[in-house]
N, C-alpha and C. Protein backbone atom coordinates (compact mmCIF):
# COMPACT_ATOMS: atom_id res chain seq x y z
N UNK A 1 -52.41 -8.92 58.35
CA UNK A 1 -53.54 -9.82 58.17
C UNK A 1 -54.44 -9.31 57.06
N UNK A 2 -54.98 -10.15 56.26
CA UNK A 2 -56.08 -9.45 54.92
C UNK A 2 -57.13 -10.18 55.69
N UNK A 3 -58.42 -9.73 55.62
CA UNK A 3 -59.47 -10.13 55.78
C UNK A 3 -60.61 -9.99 54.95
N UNK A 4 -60.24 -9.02 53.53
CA UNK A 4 -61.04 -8.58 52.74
C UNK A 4 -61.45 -10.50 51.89
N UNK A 5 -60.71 -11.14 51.87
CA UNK A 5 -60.94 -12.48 51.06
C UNK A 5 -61.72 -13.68 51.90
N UNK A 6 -61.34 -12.97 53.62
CA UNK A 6 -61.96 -14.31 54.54
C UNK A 6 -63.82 -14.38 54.63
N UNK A 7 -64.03 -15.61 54.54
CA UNK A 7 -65.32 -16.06 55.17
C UNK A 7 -65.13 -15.27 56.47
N UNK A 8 -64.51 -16.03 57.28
CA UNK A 8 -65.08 -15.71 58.84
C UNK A 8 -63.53 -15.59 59.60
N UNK A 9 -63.60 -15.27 60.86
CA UNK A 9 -62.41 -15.29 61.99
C UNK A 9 -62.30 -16.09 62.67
N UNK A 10 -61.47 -16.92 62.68
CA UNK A 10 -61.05 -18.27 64.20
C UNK A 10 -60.01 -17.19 65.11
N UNK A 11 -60.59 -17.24 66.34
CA UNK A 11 -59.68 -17.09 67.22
C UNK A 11 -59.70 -18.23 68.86
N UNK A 12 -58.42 -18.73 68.24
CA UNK A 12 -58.63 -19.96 69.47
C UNK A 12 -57.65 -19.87 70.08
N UNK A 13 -57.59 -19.18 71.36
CA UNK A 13 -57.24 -18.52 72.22
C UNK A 13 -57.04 -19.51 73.18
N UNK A 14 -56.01 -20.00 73.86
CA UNK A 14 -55.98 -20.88 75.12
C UNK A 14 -56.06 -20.28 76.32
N UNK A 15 -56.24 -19.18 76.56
CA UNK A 15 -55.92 -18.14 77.74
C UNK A 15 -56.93 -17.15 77.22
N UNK A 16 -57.38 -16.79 78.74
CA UNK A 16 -58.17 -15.52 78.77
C UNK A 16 -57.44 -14.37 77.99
N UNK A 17 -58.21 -13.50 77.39
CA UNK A 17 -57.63 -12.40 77.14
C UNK A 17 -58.41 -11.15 77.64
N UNK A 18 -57.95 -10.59 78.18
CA UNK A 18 -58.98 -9.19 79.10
C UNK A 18 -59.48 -7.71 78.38
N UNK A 19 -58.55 -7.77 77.43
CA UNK A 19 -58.75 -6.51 76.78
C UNK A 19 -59.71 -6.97 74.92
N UNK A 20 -60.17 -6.19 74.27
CA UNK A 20 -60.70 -6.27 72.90
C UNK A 20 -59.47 -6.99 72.26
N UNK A 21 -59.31 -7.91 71.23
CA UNK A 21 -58.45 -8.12 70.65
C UNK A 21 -58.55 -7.84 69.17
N UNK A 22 -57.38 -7.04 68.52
CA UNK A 22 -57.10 -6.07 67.86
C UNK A 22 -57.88 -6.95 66.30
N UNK A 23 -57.60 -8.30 66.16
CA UNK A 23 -58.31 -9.79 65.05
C UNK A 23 -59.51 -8.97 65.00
N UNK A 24 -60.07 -9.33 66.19
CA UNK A 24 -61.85 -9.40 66.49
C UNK A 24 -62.46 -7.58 65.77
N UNK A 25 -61.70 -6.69 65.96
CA UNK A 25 -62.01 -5.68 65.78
C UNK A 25 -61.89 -4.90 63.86
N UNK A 26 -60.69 -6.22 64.05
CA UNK A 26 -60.81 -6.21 62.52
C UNK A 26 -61.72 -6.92 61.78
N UNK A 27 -61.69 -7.66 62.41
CA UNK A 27 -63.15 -8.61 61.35
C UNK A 27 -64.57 -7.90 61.66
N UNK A 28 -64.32 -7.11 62.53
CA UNK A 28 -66.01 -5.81 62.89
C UNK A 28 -66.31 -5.21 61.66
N UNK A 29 -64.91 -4.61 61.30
CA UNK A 29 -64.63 -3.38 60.27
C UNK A 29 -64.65 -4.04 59.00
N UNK A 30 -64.38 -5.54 59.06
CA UNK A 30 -64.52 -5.93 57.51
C UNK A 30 -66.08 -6.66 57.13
N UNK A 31 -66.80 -6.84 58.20
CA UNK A 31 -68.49 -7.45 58.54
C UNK A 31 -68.53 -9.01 58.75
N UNK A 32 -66.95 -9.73 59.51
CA UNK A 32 -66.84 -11.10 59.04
C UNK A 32 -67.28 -11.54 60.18
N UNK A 33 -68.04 -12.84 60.71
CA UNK A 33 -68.51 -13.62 61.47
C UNK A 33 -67.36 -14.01 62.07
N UNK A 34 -67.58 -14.62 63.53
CA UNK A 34 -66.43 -15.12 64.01
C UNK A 34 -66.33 -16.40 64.81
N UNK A 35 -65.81 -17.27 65.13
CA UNK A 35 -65.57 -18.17 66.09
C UNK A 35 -64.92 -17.67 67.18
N UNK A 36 -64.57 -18.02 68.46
CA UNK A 36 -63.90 -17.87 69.32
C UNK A 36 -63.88 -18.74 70.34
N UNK A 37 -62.75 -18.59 71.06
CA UNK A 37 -62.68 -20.03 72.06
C UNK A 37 -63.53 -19.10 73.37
N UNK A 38 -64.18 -20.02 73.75
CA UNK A 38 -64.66 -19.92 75.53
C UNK A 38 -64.14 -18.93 76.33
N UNK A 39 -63.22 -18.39 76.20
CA UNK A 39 -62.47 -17.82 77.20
C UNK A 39 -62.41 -16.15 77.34
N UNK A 40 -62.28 -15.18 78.25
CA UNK A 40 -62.00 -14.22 78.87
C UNK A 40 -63.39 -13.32 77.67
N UNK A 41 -63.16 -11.67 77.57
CA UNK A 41 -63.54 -11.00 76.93
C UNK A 41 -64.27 -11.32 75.93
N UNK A 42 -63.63 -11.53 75.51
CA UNK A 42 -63.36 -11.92 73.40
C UNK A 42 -64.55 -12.64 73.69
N UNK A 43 -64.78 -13.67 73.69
CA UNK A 43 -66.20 -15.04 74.29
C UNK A 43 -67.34 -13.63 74.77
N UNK A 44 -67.14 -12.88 75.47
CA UNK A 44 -67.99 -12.54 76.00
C UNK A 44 -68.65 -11.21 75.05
N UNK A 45 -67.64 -10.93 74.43
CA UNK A 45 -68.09 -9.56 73.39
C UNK A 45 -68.93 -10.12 71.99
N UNK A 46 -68.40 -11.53 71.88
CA UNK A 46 -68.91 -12.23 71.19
C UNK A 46 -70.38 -12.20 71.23
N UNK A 47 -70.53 -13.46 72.60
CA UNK A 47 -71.65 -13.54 73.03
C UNK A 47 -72.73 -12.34 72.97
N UNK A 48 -72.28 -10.95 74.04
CA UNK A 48 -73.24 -10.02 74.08
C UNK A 48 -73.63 -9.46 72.67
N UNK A 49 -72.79 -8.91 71.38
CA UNK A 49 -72.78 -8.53 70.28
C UNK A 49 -73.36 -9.81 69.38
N UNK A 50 -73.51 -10.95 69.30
CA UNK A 50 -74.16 -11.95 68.77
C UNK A 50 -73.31 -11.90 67.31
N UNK A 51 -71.96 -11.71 67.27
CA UNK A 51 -71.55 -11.73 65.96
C UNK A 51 -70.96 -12.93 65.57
N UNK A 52 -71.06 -13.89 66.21
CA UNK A 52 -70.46 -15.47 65.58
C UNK A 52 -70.97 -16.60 66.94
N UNK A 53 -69.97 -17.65 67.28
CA UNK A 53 -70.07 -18.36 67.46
C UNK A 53 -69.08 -18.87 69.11
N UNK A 54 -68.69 -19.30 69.72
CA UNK A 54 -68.03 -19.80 70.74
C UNK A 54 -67.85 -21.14 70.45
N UNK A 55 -66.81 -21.32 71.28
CA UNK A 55 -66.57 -22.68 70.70
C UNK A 55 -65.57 -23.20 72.17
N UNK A 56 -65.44 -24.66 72.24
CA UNK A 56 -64.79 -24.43 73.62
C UNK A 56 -63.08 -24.53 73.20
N UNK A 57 -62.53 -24.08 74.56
CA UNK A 57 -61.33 -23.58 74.75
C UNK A 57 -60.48 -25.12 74.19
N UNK A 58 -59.41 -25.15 73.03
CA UNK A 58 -58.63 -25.88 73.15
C UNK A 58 -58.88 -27.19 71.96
N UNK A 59 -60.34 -27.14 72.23
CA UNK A 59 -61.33 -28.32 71.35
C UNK A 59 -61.14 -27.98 69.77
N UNK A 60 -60.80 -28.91 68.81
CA UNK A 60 -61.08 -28.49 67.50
C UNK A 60 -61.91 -29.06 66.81
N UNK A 61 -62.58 -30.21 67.77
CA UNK A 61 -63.97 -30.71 66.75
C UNK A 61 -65.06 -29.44 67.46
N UNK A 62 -64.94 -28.59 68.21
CA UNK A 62 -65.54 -28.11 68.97
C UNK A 62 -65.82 -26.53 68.27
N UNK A 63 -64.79 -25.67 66.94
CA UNK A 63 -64.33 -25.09 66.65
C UNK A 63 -64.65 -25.41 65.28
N UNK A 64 -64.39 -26.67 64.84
CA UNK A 64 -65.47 -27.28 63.59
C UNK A 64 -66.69 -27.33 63.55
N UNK A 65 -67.20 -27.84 64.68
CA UNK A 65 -68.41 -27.55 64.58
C UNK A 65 -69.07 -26.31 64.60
N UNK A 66 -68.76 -25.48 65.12
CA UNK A 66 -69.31 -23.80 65.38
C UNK A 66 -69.14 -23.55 63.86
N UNK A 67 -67.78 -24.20 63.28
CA UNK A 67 -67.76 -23.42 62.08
C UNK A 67 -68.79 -23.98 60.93
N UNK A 68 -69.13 -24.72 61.06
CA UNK A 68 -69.90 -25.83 60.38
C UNK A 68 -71.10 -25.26 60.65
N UNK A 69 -71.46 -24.59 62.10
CA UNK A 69 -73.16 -24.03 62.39
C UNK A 69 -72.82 -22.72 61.20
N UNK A 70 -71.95 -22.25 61.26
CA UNK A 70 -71.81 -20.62 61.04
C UNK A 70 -72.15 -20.97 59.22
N UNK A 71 -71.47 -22.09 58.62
CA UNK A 71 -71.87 -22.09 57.45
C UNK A 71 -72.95 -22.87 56.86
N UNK A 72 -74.03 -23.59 57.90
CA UNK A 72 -75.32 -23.71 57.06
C UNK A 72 -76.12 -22.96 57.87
N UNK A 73 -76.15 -21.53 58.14
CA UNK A 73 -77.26 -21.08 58.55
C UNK A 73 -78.42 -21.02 57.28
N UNK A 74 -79.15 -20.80 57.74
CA UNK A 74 -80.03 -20.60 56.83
C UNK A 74 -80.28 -18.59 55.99
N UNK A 75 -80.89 -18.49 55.28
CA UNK A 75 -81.04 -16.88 54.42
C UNK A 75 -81.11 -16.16 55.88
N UNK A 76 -82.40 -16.07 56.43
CA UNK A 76 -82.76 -15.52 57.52
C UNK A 76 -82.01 -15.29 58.56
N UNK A 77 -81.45 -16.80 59.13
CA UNK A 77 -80.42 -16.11 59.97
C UNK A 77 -79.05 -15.62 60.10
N UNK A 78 -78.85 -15.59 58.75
CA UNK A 78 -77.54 -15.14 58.26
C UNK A 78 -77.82 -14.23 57.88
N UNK A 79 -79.05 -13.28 57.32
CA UNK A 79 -79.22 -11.54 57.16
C UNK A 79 -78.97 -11.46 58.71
N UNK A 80 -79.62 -12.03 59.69
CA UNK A 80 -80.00 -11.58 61.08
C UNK A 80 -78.40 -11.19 61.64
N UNK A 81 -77.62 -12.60 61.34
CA UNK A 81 -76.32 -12.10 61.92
C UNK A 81 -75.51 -11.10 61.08
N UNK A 82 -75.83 -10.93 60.06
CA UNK A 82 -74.93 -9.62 59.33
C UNK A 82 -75.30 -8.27 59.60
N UNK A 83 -77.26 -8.50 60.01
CA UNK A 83 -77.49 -7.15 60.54
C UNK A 83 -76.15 -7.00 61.90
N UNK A 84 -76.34 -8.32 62.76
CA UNK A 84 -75.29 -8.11 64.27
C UNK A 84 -74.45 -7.62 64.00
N UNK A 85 -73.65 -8.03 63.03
CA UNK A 85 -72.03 -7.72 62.75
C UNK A 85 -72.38 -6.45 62.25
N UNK A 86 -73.18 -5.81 61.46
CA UNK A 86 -73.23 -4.58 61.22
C UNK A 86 -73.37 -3.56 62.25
N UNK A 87 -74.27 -3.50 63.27
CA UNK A 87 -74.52 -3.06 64.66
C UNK A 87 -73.34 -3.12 65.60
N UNK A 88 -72.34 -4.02 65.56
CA UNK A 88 -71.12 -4.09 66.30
C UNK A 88 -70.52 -3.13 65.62
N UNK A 89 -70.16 -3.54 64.10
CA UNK A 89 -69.37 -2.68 63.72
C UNK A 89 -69.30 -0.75 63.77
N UNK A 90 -70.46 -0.65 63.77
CA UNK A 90 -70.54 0.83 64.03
C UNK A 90 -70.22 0.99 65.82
N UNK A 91 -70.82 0.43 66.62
CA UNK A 91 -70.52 0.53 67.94
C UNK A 91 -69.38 0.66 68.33
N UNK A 92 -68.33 0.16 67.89
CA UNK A 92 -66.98 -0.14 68.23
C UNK A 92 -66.03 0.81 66.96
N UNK A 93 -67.25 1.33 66.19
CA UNK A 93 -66.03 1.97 64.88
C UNK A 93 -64.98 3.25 65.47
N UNK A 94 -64.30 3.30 64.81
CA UNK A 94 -63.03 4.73 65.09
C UNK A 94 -64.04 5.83 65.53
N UNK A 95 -64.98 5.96 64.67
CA UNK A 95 -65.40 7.25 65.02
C UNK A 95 -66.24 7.57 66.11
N UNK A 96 -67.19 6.29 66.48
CA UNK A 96 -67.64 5.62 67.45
C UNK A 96 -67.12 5.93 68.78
N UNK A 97 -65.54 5.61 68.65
CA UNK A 97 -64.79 5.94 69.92
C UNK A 97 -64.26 7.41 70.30
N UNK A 98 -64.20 7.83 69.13
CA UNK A 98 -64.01 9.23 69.29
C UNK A 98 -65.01 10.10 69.50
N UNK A 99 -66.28 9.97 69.44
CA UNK A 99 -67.14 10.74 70.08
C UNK A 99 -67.58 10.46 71.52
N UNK A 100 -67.08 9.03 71.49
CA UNK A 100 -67.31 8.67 73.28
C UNK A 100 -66.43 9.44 73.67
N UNK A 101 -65.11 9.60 73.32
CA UNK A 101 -64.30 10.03 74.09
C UNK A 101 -63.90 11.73 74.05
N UNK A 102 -64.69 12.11 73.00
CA UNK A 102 -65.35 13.56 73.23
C UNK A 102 -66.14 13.87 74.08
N UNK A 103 -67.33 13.23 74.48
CA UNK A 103 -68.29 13.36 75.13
C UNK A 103 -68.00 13.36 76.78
N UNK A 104 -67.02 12.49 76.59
CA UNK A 104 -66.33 11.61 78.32
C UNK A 104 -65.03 13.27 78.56
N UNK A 105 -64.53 13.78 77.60
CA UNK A 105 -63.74 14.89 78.15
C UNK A 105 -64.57 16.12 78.38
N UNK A 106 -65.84 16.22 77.39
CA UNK A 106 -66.36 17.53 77.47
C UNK A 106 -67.01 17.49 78.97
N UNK A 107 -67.72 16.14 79.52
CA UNK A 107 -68.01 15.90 81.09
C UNK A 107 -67.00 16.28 81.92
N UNK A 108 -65.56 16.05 81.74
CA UNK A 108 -64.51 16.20 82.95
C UNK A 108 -64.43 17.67 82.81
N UNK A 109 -64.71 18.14 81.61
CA UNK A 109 -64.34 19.92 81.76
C UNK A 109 -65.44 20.11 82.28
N UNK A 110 -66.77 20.10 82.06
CA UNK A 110 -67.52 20.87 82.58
C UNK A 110 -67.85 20.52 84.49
N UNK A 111 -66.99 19.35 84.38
CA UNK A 111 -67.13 19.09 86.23
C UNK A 111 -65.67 19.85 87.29
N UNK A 112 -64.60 19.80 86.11
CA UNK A 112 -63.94 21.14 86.27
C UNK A 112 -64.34 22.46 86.80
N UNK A 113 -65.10 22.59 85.81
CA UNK A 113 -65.74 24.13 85.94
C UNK A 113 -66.99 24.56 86.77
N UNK A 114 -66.93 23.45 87.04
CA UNK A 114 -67.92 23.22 88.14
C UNK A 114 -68.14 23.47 89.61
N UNK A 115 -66.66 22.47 89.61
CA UNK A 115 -66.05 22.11 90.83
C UNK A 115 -65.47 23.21 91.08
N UNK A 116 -64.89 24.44 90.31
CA UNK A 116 -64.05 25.40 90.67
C UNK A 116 -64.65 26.55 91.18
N UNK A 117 -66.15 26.63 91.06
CA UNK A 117 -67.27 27.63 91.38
C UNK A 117 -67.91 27.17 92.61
N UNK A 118 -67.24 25.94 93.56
CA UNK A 118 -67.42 25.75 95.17
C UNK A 118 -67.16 26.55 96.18
């Protein structure tokens, strides 16, 4: 997938999806706005992170239109959402995860070492 040339991300999803989807994470890393259908996660990471738009499941005037909001925002709220997409993007970046997941092992050792001095 290139995303360095796209406006924005459609993902119209007919089915929940439960986990991050690998699209969405790419368009974090490239700063692109997104659409998404209604459904599972994805809708909801959307939503909480404020980086695009929802749109309902299945609908494509529904998916036009979001895309249609996404391209006359106005100056203001289109810095506002690039600040979002910028704020996601570090949240969710590689390195992002790797210090969570430094932080989350250096806890299990030290409850290790903890636990072993009972």
């Amino acid at each position: 997938m290139t995303f360095s040339c796209a406006d924005a991300l459609l993902l119209p999803h007919d089915r929940s999806v439960l986990a991050n989807s690998g699209p969405l994470s790419m368009a974090r890393s490239y700063r692109l706005p997104v659409v998404v259908s209604d459904v599972g996660y994805v809708a909801e990471s959307v939503r909480a992170d404020g980086v695009g738009f929802v749109a309902a499941a299945g609908d494509a005037s529904s998916f036009a239109a979001r895309l249609s909001s996404l391209a006359e925002l106005d100056e203001v709220a289109s810095e506002a959402l690039r600040a979002r997409i910028d704020l996601a993007a570090h949240k969710y970046s590689f390195e992002a995860t790797v210090k969570d997941y430094y932080r989350a092992l250096e806890m299990a050792v030290g409850y290790a070492e903890s636990a072993s001095h009972c």
